[in-house]
N, C-alpha and C. Protein backbone atom coordinates (compact mmCIF):
# COMPACT_ATOMS: atom_id res chain seq x y z
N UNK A 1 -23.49 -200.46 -55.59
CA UNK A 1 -23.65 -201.87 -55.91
C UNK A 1 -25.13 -202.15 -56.19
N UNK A 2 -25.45 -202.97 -57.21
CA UNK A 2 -26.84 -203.39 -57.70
C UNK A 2 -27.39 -204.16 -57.19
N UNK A 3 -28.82 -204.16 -56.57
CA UNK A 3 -29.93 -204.77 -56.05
C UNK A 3 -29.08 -206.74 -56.49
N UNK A 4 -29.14 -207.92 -55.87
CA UNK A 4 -29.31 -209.06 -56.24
C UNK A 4 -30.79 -209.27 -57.11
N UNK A 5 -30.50 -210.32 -58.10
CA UNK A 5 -31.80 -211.00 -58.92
C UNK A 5 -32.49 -211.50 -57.75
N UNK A 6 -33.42 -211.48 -57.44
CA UNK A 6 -34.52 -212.13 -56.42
C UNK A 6 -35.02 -213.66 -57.41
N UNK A 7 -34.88 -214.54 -57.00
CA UNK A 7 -35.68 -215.68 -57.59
C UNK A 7 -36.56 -216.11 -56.32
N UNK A 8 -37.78 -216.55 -57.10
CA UNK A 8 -38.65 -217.40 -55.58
C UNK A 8 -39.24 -218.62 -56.78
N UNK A 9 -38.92 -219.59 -55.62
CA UNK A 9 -39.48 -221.08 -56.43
C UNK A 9 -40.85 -221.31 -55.59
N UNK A 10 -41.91 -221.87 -56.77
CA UNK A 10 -43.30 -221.91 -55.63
C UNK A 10 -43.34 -223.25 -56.04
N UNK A 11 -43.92 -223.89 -55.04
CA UNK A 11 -45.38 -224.91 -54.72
C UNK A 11 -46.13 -225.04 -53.91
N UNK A 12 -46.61 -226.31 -53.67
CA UNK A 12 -48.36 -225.96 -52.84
C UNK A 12 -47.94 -225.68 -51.57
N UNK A 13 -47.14 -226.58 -50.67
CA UNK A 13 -47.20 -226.48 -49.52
C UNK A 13 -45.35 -225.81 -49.06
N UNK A 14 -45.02 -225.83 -49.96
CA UNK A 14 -43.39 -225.27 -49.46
C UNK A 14 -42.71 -226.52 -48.88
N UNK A 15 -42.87 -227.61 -49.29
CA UNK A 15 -42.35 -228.40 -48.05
C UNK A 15 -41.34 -229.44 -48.80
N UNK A 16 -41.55 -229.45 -50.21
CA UNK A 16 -40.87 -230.65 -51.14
C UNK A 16 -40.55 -229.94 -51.91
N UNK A 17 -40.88 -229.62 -53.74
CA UNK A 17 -40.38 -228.78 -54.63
C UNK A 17 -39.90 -227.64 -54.31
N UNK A 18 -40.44 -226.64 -53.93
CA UNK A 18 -39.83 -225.58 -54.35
C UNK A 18 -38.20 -225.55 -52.93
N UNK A 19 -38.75 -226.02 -51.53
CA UNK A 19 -37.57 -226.03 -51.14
C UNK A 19 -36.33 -226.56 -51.92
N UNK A 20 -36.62 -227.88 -52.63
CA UNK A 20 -35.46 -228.57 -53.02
C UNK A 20 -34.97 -227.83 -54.26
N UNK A 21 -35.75 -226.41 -54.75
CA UNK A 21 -35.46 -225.56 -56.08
C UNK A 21 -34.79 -224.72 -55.60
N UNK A 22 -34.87 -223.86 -54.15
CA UNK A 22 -33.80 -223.34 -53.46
C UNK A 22 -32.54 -223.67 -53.15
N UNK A 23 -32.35 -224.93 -52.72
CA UNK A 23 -31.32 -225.59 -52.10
C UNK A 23 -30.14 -225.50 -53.12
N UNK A 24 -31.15 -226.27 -54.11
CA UNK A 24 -30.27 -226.89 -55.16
C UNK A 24 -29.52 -225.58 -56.15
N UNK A 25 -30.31 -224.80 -56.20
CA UNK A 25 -30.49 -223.51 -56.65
C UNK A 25 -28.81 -222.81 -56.10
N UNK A 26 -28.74 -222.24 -55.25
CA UNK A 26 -28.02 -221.99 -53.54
C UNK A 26 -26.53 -222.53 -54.45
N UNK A 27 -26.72 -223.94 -53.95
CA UNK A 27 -25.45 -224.48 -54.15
C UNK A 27 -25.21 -224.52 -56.00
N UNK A 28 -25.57 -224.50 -56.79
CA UNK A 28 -25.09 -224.16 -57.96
C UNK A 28 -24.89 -222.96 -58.13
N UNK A 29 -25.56 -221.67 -57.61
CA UNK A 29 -25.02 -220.33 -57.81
C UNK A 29 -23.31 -220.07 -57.33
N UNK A 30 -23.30 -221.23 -56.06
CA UNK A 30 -22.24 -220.37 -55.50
C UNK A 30 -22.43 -219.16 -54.70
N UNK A 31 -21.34 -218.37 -54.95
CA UNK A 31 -21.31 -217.11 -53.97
C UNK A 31 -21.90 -216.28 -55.35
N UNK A 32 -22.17 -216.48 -56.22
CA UNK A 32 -23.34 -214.99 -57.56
C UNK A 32 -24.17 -214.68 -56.87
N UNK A 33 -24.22 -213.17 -57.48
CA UNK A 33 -24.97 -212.02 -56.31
C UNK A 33 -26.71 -212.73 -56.75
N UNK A 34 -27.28 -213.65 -56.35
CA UNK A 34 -28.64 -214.09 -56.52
C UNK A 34 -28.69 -214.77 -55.67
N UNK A 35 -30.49 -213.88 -55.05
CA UNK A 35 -30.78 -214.38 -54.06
C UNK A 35 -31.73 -215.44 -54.52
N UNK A 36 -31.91 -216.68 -53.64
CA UNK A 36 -33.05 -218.01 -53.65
C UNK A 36 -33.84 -217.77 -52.99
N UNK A 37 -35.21 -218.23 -52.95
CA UNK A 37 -35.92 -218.01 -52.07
C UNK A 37 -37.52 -218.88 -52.75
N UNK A 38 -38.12 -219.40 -51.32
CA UNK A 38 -39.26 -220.59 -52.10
C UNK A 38 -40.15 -219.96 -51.04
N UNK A 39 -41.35 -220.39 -51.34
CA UNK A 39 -42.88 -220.31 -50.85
C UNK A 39 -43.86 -221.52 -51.56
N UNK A 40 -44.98 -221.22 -50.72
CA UNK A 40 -46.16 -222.13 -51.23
C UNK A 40 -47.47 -221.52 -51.38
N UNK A 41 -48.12 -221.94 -52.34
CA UNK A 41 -49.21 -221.34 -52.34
C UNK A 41 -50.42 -221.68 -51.70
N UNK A 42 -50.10 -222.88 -50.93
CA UNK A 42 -51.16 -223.24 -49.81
C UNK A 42 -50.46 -223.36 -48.58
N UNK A 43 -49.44 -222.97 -48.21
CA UNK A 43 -47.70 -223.40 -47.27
C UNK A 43 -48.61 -222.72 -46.24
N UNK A 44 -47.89 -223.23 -44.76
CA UNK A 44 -48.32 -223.41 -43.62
C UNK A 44 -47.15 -222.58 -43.21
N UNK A 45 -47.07 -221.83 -42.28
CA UNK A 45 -45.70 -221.09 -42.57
C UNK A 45 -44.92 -221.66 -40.93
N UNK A 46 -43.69 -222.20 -41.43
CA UNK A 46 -43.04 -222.87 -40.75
C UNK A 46 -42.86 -224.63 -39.95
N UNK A 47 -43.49 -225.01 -41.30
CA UNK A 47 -43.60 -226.81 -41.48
C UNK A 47 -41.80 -226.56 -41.74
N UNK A 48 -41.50 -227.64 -41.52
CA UNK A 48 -40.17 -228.37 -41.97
C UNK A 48 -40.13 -228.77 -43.36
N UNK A 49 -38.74 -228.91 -43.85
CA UNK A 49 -38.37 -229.66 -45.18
C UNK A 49 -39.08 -231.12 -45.27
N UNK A 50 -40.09 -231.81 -46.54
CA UNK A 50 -40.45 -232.68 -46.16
C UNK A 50 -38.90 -234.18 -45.80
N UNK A 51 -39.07 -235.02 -45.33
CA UNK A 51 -37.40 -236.09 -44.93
C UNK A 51 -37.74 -236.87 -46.37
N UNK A 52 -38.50 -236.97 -47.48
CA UNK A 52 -38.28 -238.00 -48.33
C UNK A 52 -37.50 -236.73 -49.60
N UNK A 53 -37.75 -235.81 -49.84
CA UNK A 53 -37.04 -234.72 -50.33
C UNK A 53 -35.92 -234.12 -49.66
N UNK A 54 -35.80 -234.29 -48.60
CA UNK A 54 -34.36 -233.85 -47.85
C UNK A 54 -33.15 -235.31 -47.66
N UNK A 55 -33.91 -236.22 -48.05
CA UNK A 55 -32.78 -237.56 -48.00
C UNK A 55 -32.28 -237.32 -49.63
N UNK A 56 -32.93 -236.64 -50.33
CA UNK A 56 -32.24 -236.36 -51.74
C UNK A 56 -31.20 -235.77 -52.17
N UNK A 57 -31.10 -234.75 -51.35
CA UNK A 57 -29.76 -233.90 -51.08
C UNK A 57 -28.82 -234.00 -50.26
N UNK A 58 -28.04 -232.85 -50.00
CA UNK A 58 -26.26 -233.34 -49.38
C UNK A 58 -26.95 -233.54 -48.03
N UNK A 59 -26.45 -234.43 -47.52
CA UNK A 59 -27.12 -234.33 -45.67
C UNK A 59 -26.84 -232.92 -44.86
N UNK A 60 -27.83 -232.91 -44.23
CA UNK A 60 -28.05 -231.71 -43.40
C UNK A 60 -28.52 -230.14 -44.56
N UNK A 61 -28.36 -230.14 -45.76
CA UNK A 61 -28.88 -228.94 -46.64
C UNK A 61 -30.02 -227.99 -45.94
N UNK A 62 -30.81 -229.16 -45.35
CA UNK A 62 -32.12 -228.58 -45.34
C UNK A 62 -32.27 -228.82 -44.01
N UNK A 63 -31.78 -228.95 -43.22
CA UNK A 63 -32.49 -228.88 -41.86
C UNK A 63 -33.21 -227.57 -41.48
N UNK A 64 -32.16 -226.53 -41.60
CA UNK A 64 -33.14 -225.18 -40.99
C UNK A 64 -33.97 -224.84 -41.94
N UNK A 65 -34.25 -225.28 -42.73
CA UNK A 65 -35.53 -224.51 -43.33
C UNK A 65 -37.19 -224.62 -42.85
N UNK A 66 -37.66 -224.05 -43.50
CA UNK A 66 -39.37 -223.67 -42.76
C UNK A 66 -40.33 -223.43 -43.92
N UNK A 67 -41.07 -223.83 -44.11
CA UNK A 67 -41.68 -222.99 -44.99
C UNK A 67 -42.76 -221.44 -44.94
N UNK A 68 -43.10 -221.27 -45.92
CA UNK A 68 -43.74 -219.87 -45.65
C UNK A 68 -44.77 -219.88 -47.04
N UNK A 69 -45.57 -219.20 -46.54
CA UNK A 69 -46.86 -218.72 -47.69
C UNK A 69 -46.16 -217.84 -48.69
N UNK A 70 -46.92 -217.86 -50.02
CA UNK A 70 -46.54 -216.73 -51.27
C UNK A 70 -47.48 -215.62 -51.02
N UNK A 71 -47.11 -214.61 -50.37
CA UNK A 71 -47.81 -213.52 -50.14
C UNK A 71 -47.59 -212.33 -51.10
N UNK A 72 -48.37 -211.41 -50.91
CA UNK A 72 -48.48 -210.27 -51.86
C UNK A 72 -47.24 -210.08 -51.77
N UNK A 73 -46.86 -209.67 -51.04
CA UNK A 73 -45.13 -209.28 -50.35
C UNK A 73 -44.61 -209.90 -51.25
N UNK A 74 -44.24 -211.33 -50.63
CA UNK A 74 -43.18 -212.12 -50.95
C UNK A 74 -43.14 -211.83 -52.36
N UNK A 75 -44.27 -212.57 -52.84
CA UNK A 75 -44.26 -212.18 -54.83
C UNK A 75 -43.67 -210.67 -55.16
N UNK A 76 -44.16 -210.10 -54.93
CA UNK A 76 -43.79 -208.41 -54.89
C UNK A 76 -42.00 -207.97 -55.09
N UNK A 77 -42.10 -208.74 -53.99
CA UNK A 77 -40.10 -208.82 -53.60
C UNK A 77 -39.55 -209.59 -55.18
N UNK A 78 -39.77 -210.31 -55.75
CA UNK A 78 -39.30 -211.09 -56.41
C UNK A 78 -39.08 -210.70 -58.08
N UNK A 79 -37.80 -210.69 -58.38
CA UNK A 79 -37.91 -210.63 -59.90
C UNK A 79 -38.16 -211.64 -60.80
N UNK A 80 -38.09 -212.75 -60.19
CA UNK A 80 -38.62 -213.76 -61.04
C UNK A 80 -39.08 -215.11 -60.22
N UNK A 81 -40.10 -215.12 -60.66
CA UNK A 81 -41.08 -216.34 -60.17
C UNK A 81 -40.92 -217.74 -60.74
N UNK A 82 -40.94 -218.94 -60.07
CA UNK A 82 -40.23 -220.05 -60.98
C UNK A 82 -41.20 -221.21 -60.06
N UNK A 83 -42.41 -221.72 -60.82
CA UNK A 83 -43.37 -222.93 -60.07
C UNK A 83 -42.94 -223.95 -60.41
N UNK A 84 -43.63 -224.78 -60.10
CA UNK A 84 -42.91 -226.48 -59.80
C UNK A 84 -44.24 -226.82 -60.71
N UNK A 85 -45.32 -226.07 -61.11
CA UNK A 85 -46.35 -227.01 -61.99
C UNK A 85 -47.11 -225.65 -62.68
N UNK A 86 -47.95 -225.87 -63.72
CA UNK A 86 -48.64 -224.99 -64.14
C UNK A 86 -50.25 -224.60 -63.40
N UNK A 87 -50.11 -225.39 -62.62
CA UNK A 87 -51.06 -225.18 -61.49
C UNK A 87 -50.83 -224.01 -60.74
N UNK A 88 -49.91 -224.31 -60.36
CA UNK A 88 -49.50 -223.08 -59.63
C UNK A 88 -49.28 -221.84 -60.23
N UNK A 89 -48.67 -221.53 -61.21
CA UNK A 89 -48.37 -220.59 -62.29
C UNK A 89 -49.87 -220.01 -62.35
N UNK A 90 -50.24 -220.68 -62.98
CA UNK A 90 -51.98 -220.26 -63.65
C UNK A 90 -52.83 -219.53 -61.92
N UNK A 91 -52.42 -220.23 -60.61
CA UNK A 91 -53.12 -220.20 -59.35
C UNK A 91 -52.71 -218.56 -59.02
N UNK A 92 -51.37 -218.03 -58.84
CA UNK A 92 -50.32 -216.85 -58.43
C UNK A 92 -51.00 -215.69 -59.79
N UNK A 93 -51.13 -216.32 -60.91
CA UNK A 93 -51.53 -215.22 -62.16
C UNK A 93 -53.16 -215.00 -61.92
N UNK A 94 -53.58 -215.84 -61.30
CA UNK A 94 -55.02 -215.84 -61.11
C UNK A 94 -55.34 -214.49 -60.23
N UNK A 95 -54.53 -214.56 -59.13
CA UNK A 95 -54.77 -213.54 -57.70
C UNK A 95 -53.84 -212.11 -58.22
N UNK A 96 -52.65 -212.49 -59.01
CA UNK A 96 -51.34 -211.38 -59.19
C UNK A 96 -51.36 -211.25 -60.71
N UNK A 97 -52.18 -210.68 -61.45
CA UNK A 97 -52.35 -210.92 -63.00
C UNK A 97 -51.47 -210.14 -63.27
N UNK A 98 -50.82 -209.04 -62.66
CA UNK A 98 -49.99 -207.60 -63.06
C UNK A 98 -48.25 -208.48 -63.02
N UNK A 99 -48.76 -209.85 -62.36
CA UNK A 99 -46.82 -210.10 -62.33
C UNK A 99 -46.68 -211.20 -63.59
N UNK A 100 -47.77 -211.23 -64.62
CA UNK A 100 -47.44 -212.40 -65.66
C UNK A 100 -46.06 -212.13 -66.36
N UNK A 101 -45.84 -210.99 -66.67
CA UNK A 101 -43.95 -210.62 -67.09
C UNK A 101 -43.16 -211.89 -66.47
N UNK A 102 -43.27 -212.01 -64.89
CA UNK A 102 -42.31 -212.76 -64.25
C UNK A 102 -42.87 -214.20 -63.66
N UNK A 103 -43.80 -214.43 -63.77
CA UNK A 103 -44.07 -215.94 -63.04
C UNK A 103 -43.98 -217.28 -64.35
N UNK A 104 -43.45 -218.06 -64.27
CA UNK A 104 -43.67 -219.10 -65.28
C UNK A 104 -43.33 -220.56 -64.68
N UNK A 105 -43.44 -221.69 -64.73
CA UNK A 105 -42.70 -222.62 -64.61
C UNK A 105 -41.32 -222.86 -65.27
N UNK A 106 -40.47 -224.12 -63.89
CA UNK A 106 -39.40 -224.49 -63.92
C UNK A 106 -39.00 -224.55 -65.47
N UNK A 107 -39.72 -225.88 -65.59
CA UNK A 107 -39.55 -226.01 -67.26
C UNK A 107 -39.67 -225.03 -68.53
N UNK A 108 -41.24 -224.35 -68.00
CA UNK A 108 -41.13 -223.40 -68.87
C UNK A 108 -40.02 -222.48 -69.09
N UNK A 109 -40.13 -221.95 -68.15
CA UNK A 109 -38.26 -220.86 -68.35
C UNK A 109 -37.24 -221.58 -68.90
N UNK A 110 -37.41 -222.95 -68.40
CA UNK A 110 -36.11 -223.93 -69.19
C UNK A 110 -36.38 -223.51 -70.71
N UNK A 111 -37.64 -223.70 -70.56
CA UNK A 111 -37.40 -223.72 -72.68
C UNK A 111 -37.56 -222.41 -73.18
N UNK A 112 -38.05 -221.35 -72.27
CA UNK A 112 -38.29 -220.34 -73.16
C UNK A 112 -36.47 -219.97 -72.98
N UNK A 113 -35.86 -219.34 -72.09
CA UNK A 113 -34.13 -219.32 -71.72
C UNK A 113 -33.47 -220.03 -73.24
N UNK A 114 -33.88 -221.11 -73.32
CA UNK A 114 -33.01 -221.95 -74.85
C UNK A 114 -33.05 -221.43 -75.93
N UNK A 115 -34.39 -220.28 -76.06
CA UNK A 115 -34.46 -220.03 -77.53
C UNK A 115 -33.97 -218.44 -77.11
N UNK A 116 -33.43 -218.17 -76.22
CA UNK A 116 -32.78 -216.39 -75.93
C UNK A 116 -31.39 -216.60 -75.53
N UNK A 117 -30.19 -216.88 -76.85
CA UNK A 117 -29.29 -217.32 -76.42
C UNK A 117 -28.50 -216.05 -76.32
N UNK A 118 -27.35 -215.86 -75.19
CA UNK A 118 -26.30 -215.00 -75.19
C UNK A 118 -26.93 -213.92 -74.43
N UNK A 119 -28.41 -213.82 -73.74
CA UNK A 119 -28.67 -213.45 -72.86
C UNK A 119 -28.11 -214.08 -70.92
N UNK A 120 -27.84 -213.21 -70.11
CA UNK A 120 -27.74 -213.73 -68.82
C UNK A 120 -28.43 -212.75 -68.25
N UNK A 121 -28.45 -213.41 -66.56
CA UNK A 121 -28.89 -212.09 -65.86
C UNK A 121 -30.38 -211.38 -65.95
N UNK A 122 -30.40 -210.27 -65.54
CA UNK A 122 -31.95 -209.40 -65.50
C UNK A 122 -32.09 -209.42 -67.16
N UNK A 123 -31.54 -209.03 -67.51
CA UNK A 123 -31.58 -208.75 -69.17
C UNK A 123 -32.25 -210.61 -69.69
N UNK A 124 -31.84 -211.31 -69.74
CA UNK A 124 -32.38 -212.81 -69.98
C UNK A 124 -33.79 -212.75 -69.14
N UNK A 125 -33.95 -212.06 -67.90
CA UNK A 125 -35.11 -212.56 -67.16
C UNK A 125 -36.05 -211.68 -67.76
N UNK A 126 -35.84 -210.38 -68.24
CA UNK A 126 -36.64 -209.65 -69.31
C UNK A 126 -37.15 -209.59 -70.50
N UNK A 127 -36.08 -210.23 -70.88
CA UNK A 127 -36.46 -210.99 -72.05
C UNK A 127 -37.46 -212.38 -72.50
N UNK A 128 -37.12 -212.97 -71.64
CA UNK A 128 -38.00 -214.27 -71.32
C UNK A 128 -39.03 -213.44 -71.19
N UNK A 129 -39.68 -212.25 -69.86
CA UNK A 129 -41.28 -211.71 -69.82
C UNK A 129 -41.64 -211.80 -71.24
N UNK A 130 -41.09 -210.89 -72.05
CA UNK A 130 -41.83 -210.94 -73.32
C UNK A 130 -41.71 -211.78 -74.26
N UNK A 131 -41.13 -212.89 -73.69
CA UNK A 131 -40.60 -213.69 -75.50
C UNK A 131 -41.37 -215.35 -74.69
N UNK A 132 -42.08 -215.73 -74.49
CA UNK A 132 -42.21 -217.15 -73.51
C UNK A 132 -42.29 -218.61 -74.23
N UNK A 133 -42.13 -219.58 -74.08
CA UNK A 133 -42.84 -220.34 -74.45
C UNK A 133 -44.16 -221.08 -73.93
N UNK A 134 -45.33 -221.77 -74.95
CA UNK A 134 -46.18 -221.87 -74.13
C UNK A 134 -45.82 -223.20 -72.81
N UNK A 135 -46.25 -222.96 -71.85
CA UNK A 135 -46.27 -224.07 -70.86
C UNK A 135 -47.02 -225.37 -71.10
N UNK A 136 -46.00 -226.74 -70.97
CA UNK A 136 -46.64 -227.95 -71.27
C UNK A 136 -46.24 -229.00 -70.43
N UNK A 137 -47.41 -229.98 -70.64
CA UNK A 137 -46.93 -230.78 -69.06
C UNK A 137 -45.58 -231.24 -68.85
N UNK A 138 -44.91 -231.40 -69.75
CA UNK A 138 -43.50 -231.92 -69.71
C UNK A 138 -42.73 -230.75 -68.78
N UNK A 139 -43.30 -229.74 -68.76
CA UNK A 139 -42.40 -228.17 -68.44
C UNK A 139 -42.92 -228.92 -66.49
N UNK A 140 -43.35 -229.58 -65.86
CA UNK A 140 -44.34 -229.48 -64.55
C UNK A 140 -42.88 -230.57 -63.85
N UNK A 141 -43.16 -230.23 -62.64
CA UNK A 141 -42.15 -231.38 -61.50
C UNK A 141 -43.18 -231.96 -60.84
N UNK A 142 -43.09 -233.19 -60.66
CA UNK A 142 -44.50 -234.34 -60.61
C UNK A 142 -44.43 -234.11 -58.77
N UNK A 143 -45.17 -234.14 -58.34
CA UNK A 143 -45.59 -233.86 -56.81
C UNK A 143 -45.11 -234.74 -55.90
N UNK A 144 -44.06 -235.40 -55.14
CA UNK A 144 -43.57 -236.73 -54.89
C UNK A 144 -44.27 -236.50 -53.26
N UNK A 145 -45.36 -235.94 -52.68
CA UNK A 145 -45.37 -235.68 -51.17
C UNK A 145 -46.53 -236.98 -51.27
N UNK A 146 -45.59 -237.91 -50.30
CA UNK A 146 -46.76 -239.30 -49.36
C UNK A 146 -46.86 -240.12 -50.82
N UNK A 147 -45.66 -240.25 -51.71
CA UNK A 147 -45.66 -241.02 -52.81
C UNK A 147 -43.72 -241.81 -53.04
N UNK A 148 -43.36 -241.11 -51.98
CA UNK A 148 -42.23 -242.18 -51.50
C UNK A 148 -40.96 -241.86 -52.01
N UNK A 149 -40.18 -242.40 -52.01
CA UNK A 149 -38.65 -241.93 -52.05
C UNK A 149 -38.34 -241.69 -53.41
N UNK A 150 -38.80 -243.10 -54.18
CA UNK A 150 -38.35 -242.94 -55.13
C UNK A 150 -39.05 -241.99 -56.16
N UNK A 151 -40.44 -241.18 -55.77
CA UNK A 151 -40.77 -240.21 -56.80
C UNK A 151 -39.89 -239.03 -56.22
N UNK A 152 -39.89 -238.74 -54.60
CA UNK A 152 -38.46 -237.61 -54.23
C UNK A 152 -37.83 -237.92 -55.38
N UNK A 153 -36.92 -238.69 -55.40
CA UNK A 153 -35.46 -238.76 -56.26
C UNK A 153 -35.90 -238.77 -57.72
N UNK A 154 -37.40 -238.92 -57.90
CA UNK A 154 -37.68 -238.49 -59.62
C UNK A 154 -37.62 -236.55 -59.92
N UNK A 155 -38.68 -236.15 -58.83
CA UNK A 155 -38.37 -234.74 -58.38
C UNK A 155 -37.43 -233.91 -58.49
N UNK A 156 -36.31 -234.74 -57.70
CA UNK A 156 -35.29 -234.07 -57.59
C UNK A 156 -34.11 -234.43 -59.15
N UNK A 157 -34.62 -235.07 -59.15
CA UNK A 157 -33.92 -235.57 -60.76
C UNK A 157 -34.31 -234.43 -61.84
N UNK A 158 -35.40 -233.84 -61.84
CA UNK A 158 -36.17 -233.14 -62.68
C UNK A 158 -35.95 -232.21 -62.46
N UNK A 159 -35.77 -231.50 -61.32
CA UNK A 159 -35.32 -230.32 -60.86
C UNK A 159 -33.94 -229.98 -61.56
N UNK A 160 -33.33 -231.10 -60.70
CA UNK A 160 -31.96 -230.85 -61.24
C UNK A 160 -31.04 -230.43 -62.58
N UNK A 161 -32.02 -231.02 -63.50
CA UNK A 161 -31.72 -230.61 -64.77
C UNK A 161 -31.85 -229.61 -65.41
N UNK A 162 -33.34 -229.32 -64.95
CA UNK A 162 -33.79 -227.90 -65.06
C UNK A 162 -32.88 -226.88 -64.54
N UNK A 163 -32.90 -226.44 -63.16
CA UNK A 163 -31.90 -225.84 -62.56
C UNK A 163 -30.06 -226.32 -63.60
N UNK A 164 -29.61 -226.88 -63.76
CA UNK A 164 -28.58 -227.05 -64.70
C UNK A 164 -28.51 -226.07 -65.82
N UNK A 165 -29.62 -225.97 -66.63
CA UNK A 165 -29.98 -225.55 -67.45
C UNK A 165 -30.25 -223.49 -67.37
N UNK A 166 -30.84 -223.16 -66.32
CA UNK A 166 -30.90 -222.29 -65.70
C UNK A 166 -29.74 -221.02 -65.12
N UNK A 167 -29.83 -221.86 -64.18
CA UNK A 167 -28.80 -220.67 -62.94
C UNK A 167 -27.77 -220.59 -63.39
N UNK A 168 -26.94 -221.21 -64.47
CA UNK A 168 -25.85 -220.50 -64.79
C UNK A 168 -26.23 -219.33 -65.53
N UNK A 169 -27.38 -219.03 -66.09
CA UNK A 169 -27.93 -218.00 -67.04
C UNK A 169 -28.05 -216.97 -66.21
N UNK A 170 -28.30 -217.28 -65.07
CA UNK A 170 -29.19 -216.58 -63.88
C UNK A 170 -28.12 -215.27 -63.46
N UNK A 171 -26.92 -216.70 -63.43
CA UNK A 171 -25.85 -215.76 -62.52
C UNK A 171 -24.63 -215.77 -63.57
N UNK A 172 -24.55 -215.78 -64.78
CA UNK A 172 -23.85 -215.79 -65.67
C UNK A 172 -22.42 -216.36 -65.00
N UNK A 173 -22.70 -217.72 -64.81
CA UNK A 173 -21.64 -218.73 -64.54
C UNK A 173 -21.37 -220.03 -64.80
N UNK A 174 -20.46 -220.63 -64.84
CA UNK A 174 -20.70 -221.87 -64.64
C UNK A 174 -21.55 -222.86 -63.14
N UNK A 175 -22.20 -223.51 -63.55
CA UNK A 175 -22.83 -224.45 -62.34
C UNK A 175 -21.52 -224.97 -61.53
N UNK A 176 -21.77 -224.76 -60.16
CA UNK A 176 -20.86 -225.33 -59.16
C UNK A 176 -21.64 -226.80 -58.90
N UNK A 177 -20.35 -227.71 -58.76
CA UNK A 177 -20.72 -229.23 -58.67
C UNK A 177 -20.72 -229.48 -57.53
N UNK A 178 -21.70 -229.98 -56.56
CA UNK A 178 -22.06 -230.73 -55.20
C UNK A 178 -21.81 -231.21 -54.72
């Protein structure tokens, strides 16, 4: 049996985006052999889900989670890297220049994925390394931490689509509904 796709969703502190890119992630795969998995690139390792990003989702999703730092490791482990801003992207390529094949933003993968059609799977995530589009602010998930509910639910709005767009490619399926 073949290794699972490793995905890791980053942002700064692990505590808002990229958790809610896991979650959401998780429950649209279903049971497809792909694993989720988030970090931060400034993350404190073992803060909680932030509560204005966890009131966004199904209740209770996120209670056990924690966050954790993007370490050599963690990145290492991962076949594909997926940031919440080009900040971050540009921050991970800065320290890990050897993993540019696999790190890009949410969005970005959204758009580069659109123009590689009838690809799924590792084969789509390989393809994307070499084929990208460039990253633009529209491709970024706007930062909603200590800016209130309703940018959460813009966040998670943004996510959501993205991820829509995505993980069925990921796991060559249809999206499971919530």
């Amino acid at each position: 049996m073949s290794e699972p796709l490793r995905v890791l969703f980053v942002c700064t502190a692990n505590i808002c985006r990229s958790p809610t890119m896991e979650l959401l992630a998780r429950e649209l795969a279903g049971d497809a052999d792909v694993a989720f998995s988030s970090a931060g690139t400034h993350a404190r390792d073992g803060d909680p889900f932030n509560p204005d990003m966890a009131a966004t989702l199904r209740p209770g999703i996120g209670d056990a989670f924690r966050s954790r730092r993007a370490t050599r490791a963690v990145l290492a482990d991962a076949d594909l890297v997926l940031t919440a801003e080009d900040v971050h992207r540009r921050h991970l390529l800065d320290d890990h220049p050897q993993l540019h094949r696999k790190v890009f933003t949410l969005g970005q993968f959204a758009a580069t994925i659109a123009e590689l059609p009838g690809l799924e799977g590792r084969e789509l995530v390989e393809a994307a390394g070499r084929r990208r589009a460039a990253p633009v602010p529209e491709h970024d998930v706007a930062d909603p931490y200590r800016r209130g509910s309703a940018a959460a639910e813009a966040a998670t709005g943004t996510i959501t689509d993205m991820l829509h767009a995505i993980v069925p490619r990921l796991t060559a399926s249809q999206p499971q509904e919530g």
